[in-house]
N, C-alpha and C. Protein backbone atom coordinates (compact mmCIF):
# COMPACT_ATOMS: atom_id res chain seq x y z
N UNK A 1 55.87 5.72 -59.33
CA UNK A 1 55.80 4.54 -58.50
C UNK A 1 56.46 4.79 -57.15
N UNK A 2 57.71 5.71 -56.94
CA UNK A 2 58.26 6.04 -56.04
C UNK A 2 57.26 6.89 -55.47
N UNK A 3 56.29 7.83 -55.49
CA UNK A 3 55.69 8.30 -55.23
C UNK A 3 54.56 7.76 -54.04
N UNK A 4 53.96 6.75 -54.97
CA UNK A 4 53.30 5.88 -54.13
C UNK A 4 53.50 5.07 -53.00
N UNK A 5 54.73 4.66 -53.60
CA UNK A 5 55.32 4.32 -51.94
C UNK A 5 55.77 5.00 -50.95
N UNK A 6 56.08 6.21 -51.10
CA UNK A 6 56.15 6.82 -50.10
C UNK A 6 54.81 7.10 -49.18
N UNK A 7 53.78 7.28 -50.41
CA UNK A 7 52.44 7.29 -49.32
C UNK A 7 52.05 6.90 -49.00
N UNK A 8 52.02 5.73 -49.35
CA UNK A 8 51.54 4.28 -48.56
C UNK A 8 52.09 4.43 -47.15
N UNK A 9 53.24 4.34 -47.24
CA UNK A 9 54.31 4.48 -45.84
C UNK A 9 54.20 5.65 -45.02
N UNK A 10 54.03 6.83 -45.61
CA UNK A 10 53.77 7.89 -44.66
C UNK A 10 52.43 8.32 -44.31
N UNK A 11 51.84 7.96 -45.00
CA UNK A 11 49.91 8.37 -44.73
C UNK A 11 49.45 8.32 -43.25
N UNK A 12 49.74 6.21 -43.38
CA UNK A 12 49.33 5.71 -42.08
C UNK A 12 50.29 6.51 -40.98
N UNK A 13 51.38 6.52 -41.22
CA UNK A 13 52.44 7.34 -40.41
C UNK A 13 51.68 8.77 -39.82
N UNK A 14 51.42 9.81 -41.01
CA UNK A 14 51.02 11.07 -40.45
C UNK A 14 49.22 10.72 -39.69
N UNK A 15 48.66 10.12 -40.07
CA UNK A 15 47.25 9.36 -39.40
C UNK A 15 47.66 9.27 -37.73
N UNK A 16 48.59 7.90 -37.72
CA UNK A 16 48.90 7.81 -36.66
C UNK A 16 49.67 9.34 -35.64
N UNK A 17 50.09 10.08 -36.30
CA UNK A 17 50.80 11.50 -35.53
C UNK A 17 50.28 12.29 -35.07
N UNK A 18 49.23 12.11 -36.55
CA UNK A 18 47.39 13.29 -35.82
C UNK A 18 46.58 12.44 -34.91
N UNK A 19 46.44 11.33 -34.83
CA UNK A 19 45.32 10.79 -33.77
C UNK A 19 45.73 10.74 -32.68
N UNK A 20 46.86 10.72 -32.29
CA UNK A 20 47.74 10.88 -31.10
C UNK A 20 48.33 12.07 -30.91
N UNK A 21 48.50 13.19 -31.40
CA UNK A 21 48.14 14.47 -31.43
C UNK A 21 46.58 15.10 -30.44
N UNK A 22 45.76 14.55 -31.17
CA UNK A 22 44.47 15.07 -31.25
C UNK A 22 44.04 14.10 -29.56
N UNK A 23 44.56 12.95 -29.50
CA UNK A 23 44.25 12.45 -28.11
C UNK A 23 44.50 12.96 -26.81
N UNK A 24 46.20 13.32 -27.05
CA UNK A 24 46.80 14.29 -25.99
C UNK A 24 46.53 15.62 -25.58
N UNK A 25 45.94 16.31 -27.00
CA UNK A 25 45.82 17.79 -26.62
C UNK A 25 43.93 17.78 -26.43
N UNK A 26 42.94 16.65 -26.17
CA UNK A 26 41.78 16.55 -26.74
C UNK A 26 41.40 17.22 -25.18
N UNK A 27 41.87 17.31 -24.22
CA UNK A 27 40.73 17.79 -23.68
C UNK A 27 41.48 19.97 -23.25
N UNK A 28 41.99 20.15 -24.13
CA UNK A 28 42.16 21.63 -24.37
C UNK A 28 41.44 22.20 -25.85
N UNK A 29 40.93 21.24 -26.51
CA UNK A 29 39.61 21.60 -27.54
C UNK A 29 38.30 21.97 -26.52
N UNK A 30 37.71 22.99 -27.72
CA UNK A 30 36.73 23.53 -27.07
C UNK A 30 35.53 22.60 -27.08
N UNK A 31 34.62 22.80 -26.19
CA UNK A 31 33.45 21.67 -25.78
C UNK A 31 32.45 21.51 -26.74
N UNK A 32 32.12 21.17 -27.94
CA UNK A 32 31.21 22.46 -28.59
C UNK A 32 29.31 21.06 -28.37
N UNK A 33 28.66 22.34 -27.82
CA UNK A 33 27.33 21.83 -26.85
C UNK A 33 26.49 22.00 -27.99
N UNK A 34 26.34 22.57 -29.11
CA UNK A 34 25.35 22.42 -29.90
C UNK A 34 25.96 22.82 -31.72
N UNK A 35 25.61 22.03 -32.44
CA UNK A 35 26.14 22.49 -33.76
C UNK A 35 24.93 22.20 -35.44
N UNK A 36 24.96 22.93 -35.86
CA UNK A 36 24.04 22.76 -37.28
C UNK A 36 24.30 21.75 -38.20
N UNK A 37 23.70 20.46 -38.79
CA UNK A 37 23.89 20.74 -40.22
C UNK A 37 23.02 20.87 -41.00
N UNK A 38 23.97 20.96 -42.09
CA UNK A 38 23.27 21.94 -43.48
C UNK A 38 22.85 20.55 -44.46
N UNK A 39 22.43 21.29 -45.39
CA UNK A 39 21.35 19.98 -46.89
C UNK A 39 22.66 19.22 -47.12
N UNK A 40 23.61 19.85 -46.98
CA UNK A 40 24.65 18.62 -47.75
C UNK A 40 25.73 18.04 -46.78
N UNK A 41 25.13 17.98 -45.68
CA UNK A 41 25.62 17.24 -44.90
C UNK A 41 26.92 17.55 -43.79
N UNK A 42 27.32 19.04 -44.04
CA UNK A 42 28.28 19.96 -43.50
C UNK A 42 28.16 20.08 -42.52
N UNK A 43 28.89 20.15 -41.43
CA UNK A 43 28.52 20.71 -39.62
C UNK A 43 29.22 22.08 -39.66
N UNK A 44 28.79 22.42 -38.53
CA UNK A 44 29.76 23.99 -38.11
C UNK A 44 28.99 23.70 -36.35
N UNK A 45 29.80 24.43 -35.55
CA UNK A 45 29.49 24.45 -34.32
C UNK A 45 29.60 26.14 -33.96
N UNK A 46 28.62 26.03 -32.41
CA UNK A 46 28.85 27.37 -31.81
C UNK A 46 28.37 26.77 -30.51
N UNK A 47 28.08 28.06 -29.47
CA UNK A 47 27.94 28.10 -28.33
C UNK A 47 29.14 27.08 -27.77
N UNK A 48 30.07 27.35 -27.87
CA UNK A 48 31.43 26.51 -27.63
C UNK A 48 32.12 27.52 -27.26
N UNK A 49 32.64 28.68 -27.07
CA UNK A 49 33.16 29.34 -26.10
C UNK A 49 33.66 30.62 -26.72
N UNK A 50 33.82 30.31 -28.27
CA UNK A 50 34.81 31.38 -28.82
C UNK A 50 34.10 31.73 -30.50
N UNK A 51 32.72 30.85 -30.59
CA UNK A 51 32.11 30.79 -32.28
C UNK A 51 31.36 32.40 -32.16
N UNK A 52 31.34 33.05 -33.12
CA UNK A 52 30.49 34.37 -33.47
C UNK A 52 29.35 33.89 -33.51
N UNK A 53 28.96 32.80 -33.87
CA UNK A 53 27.75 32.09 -34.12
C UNK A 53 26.78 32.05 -32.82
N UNK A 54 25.73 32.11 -32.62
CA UNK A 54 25.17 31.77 -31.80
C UNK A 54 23.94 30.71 -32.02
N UNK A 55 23.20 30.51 -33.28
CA UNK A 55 22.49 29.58 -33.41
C UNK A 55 22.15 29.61 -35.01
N UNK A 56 21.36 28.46 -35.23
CA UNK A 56 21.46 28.30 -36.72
C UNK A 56 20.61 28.63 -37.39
N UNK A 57 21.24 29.36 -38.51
CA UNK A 57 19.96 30.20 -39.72
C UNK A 57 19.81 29.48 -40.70
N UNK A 58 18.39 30.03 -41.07
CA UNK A 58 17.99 29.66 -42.51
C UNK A 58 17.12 28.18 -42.28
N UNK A 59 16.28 28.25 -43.51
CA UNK A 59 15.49 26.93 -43.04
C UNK A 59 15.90 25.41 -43.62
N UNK A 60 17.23 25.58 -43.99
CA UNK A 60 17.61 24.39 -44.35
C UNK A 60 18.60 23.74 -43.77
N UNK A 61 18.66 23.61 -42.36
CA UNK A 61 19.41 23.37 -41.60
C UNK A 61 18.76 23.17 -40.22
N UNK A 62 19.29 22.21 -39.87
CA UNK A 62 18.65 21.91 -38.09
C UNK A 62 20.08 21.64 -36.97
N UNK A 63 19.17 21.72 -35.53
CA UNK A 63 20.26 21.61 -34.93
C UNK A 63 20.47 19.83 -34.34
N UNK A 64 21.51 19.86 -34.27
CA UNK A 64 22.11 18.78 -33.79
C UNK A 64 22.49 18.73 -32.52
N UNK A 65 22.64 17.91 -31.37
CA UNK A 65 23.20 18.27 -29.73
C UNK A 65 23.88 17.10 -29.62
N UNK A 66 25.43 17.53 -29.77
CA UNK A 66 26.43 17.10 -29.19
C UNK A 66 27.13 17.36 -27.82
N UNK A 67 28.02 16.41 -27.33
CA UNK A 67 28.88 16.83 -26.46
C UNK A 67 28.79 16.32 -25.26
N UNK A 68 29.17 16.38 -24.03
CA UNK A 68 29.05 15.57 -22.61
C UNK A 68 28.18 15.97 -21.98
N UNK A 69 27.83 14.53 -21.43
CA UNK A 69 26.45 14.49 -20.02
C UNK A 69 26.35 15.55 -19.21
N UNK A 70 26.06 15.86 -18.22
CA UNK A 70 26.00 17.60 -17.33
C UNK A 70 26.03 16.50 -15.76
N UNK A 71 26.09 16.79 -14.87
CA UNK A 71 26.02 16.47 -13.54
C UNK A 71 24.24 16.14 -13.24
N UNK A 72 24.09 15.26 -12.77
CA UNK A 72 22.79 15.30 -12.44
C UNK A 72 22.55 16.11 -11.25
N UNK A 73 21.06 16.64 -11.67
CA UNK A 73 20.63 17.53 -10.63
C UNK A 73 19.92 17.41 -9.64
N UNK A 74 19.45 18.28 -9.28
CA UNK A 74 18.12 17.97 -7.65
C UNK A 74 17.32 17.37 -7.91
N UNK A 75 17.23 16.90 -6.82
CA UNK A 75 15.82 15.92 -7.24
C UNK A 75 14.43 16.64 -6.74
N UNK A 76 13.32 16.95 -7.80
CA UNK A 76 12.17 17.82 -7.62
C UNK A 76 11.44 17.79 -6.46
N UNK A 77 10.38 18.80 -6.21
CA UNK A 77 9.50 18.51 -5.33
C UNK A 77 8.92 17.32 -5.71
N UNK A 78 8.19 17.08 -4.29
CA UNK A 78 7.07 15.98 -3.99
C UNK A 78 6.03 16.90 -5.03
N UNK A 79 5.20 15.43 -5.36
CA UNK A 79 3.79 15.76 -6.39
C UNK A 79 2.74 15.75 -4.95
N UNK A 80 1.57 16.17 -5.28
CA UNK A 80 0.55 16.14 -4.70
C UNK A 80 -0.40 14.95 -4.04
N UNK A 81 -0.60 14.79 -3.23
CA UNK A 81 -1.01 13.17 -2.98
C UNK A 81 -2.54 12.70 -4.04
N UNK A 82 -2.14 11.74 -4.80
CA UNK A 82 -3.57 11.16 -5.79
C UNK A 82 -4.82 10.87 -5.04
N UNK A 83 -5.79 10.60 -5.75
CA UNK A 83 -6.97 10.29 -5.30
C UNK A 83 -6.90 8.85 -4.85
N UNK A 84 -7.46 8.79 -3.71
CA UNK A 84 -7.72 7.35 -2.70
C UNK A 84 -8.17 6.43 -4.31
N UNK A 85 -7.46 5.05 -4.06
CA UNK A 85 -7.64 4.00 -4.97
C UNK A 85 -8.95 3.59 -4.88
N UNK A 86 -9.66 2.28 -5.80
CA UNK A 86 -10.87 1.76 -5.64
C UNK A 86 -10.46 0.87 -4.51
N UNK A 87 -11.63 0.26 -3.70
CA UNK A 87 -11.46 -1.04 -2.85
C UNK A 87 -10.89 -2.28 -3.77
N UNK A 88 -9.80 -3.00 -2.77
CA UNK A 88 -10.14 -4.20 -3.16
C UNK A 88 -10.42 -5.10 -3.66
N UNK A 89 -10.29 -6.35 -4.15
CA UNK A 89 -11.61 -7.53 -3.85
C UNK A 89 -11.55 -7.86 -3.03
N UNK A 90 -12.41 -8.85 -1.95
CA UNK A 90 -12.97 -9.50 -1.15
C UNK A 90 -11.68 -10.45 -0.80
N UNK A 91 -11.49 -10.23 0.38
CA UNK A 91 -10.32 -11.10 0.72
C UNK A 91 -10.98 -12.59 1.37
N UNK A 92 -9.93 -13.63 1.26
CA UNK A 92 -10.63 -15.28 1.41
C UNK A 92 -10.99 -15.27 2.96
N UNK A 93 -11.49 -16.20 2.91
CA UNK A 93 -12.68 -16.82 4.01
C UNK A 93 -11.45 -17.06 5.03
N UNK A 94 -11.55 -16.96 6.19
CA UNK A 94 -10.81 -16.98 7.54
C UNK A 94 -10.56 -18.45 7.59
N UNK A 95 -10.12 -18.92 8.70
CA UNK A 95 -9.61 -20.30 9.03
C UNK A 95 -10.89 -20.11 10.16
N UNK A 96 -11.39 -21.46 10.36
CA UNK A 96 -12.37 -22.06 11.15
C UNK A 96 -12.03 -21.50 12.56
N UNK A 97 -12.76 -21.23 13.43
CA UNK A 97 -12.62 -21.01 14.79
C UNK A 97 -12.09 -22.18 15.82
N UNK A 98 -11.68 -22.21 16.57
CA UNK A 98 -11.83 -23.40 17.93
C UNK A 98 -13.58 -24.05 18.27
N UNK A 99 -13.28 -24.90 18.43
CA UNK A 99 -14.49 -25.55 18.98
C UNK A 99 -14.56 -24.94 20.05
N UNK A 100 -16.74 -24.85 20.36
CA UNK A 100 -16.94 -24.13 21.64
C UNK A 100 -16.89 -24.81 22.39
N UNK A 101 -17.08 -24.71 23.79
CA UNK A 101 -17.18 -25.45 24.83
C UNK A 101 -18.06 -26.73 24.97
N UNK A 102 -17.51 -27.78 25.34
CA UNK A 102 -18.55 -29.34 24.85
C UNK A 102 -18.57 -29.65 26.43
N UNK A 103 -19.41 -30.34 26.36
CA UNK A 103 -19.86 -31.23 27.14
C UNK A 103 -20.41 -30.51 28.75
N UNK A 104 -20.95 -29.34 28.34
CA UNK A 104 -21.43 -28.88 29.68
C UNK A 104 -22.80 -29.21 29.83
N UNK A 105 -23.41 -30.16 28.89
CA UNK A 105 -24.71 -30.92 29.28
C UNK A 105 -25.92 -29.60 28.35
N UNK A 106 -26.79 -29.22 29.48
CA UNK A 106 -27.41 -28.28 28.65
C UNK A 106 -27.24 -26.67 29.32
N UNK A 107 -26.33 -26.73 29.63
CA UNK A 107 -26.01 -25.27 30.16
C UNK A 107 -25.38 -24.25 28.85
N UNK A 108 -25.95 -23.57 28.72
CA UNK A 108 -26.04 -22.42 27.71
C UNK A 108 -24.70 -21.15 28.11
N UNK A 109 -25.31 -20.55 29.41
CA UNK A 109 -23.91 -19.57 30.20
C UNK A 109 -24.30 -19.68 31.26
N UNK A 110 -23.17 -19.41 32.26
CA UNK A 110 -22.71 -19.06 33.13
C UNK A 110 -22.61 -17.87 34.03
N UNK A 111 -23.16 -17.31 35.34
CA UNK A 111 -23.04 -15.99 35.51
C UNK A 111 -22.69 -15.97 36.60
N UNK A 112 -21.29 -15.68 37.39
CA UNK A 112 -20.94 -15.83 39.30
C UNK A 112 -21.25 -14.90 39.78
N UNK A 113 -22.36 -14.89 40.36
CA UNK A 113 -22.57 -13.76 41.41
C UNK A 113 -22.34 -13.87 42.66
N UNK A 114 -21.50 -14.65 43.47
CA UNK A 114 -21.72 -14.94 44.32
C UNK A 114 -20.77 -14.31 45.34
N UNK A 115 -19.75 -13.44 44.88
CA UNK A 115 -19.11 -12.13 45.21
C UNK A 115 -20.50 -11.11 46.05
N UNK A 116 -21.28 -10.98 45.08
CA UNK A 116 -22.01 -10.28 45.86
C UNK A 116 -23.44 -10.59 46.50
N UNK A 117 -24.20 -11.39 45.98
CA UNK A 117 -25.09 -11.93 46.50
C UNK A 117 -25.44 -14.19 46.81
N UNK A 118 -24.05 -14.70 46.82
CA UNK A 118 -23.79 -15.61 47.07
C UNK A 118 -24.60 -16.89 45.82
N UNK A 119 -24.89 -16.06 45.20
CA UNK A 119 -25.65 -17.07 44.17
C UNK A 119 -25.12 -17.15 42.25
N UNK A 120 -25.23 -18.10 41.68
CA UNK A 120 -25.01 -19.13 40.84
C UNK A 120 -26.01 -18.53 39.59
N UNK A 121 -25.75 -18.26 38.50
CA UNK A 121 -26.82 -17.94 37.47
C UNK A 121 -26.53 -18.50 36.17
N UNK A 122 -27.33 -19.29 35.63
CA UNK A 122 -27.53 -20.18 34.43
C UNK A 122 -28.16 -20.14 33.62
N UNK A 123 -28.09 -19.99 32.22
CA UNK A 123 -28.78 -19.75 31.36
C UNK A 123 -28.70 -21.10 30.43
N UNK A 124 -29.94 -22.25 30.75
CA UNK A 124 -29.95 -23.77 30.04
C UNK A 124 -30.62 -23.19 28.19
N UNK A 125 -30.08 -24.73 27.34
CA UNK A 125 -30.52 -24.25 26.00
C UNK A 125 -31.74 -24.05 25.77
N UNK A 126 -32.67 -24.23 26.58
CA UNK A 126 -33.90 -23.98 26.33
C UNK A 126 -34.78 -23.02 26.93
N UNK A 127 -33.63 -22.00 27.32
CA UNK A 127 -34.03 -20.56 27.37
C UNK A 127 -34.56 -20.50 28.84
N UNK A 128 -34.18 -21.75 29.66
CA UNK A 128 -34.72 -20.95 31.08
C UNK A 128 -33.20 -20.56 31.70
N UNK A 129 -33.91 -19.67 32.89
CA UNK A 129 -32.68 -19.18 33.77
C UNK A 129 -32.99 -19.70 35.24
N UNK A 130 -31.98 -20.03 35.72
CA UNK A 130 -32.03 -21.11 36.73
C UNK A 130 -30.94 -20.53 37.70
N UNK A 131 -31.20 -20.51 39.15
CA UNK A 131 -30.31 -19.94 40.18
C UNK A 131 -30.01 -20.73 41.47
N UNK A 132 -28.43 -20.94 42.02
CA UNK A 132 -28.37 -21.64 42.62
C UNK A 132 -27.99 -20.75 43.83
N UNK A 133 -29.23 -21.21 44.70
CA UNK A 133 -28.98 -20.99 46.39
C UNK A 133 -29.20 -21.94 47.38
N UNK A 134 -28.54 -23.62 46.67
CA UNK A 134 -29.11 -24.36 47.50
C UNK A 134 -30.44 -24.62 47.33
N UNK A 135 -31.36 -25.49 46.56
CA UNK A 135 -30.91 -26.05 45.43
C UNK A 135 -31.25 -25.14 44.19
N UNK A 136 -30.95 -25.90 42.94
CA UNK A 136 -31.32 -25.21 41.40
C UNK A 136 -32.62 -24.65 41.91
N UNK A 137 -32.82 -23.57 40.99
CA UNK A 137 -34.39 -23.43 40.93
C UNK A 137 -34.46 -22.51 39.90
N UNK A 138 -35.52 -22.59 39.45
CA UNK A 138 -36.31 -21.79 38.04
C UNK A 138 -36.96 -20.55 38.58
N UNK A 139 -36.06 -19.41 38.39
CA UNK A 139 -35.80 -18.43 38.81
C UNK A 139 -37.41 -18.10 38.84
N UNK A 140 -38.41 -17.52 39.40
CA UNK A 140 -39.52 -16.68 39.38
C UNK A 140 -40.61 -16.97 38.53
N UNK A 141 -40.57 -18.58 38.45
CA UNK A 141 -41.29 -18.92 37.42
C UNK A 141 -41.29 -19.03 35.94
N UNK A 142 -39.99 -18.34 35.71
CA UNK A 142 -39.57 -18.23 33.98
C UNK A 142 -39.29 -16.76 33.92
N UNK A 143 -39.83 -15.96 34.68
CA UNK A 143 -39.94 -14.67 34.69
C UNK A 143 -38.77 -13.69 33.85
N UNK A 144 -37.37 -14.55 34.40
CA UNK A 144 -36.40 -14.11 33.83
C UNK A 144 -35.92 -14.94 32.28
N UNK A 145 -36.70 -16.07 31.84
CA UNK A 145 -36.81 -17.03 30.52
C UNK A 145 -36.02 -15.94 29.14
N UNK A 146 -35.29 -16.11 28.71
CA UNK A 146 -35.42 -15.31 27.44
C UNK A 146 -35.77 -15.60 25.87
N UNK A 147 -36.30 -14.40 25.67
CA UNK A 147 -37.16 -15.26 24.50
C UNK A 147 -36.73 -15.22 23.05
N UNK A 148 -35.01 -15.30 23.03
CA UNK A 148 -34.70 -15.85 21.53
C UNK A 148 -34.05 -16.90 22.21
N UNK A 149 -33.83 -17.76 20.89
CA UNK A 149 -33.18 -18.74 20.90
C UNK A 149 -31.57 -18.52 21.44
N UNK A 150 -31.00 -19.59 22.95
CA UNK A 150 -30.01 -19.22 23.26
C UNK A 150 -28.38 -19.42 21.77
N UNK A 151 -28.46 -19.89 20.85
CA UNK A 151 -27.71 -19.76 20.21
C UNK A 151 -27.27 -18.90 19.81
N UNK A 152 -28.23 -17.72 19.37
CA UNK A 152 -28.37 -16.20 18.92
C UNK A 152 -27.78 -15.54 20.11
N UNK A 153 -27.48 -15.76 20.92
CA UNK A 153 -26.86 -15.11 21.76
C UNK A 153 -25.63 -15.36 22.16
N UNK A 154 -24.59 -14.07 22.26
CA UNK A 154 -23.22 -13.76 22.24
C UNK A 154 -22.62 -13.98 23.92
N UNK A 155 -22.96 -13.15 24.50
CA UNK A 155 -23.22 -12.50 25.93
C UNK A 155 -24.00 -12.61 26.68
N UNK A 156 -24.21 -13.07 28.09
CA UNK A 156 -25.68 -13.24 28.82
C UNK A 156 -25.48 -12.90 29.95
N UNK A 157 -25.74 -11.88 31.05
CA UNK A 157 -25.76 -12.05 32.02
C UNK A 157 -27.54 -11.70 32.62
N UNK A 158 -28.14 -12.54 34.28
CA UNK A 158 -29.40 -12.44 33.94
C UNK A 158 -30.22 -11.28 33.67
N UNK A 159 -29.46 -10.24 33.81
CA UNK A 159 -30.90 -8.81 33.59
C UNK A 159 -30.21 -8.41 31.93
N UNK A 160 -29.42 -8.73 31.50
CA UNK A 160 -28.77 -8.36 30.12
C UNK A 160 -28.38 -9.18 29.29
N UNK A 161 -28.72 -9.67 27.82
CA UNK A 161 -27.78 -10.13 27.29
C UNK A 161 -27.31 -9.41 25.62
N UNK A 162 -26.45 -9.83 24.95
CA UNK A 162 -26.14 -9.36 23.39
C UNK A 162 -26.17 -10.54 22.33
N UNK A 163 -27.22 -10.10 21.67
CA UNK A 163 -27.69 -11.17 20.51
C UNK A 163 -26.21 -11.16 19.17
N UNK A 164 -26.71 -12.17 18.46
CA UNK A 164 -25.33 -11.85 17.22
C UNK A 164 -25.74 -10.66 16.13
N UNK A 165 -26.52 -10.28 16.03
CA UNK A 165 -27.11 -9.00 15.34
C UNK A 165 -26.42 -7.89 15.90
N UNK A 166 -25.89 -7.66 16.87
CA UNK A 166 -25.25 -6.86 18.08
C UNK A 166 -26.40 -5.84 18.88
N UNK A 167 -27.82 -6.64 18.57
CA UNK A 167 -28.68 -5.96 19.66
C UNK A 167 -28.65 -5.91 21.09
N UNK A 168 -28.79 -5.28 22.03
CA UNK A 168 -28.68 -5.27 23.63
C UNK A 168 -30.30 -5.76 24.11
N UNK A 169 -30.46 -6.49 24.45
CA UNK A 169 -31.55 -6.97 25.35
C UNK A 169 -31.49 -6.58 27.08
N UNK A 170 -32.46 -5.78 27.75
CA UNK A 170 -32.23 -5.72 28.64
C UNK A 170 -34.27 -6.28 29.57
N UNK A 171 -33.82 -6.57 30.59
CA UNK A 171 -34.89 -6.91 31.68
C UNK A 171 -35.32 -5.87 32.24
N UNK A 172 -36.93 -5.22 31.70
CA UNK A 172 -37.30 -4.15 33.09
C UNK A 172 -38.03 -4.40 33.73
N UNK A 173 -37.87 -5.78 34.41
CA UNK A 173 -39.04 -5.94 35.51
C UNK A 173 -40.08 -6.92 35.43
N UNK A 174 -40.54 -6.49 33.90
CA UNK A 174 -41.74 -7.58 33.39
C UNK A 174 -41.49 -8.52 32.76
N UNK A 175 -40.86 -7.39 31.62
CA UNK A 175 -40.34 -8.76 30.17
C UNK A 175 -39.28 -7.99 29.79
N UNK A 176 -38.58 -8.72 28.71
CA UNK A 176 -37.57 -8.10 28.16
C UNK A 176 -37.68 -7.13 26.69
N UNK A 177 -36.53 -6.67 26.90
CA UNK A 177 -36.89 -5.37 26.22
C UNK A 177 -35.74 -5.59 25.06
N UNK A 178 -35.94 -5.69 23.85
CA UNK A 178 -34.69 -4.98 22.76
C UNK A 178 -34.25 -3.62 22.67
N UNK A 179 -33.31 -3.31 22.68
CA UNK A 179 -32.80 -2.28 22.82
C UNK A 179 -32.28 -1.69 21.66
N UNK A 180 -31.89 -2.94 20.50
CA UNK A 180 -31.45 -2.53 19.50
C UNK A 180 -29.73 -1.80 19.93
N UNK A 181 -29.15 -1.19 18.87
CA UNK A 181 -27.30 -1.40 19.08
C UNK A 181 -27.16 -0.12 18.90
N UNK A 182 -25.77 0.92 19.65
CA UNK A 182 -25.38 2.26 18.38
C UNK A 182 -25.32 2.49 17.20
């Protein structure tokens, strides 16, 4: 019975002497980076600095990897650039434009020439062209008239204009000519 009490009392005692032992002297133990165990559950270590061992035999045993993190390293090359993605979907419908110009009656465009030849050029919605030198007048009989509808048209000046198709219309003299776009 005396027996027992002593171990009761000294057990935890020598426990406590070795774990605080083993804390203080723990980082002069060797590192050990890789170790075996065996079928019945046994370890042994090597590649730790001082084991004869170098790795584990026999086929009833595997390795185990213990021990501390390593420093992280470089960071790799760049990979190769991937193949261009698919398109898209269809992105939403725009916000409405400004209102066009109101209330200019039936005047279609506008053309100032009068920088160089002192005259006024008009293109009304109903496709005539009209020039002012004192008074309006209907240029050559219609001669210069164009023959789409002025809505379809972007751009006008009188020997040229650009349809919304982005065709070029030009005047040679007689009638007009499509030109069609690049």
């Amino acid at each position: 019975m005396k027996k027992l009490k002593y171990s009761l009392i000294f057990s935890p005692l020598v426990a406590i002497v070795i774990f605080g032992a083993a804390t203080v002297f723990a980082d002069n133990l060797p590192n050990i980076t890789t170790a075996c165990e065996q079928n019945n559950g046994a370890f042994y270590g090597f590649n730790d600095g001082f084991s004869h061992r170098k790795k584990c035999v026999g086929d009833d045993r595997r390795v185990v990897l213990i021990g501390q993190q390593g420093l992280k390293g470089d960071p790799g090359l760049p990979g190769s650039q991937g193949p261009a993605g698919s398109p898209g979907p269809q992105g939403l419908q725009g916000l409405q434009g400004a209102s066009g110009v109101t209330g200019a009656g039936n005047i279609a465009f506008i053309f100032d020439d009068r920088a160089n030849r002192d005259t006024l050029w008009v293109l009304t919605n109903d496709k005539k062209v009209w020039v002012w030198n004192s008074p309006w007048q209907h240029y050559a009989n219609g001669g210069l008239d164009v023959p789409i509808d002025t809505s379809s048209i972007l751009q006008w000046q009188p020997l040229g204009f650009l349809d919304k198709s982005g065709n070029a219309w030009f005047y040679n003299g007689s009638n007009w000519v499509n030109e069609g776009h690049p």
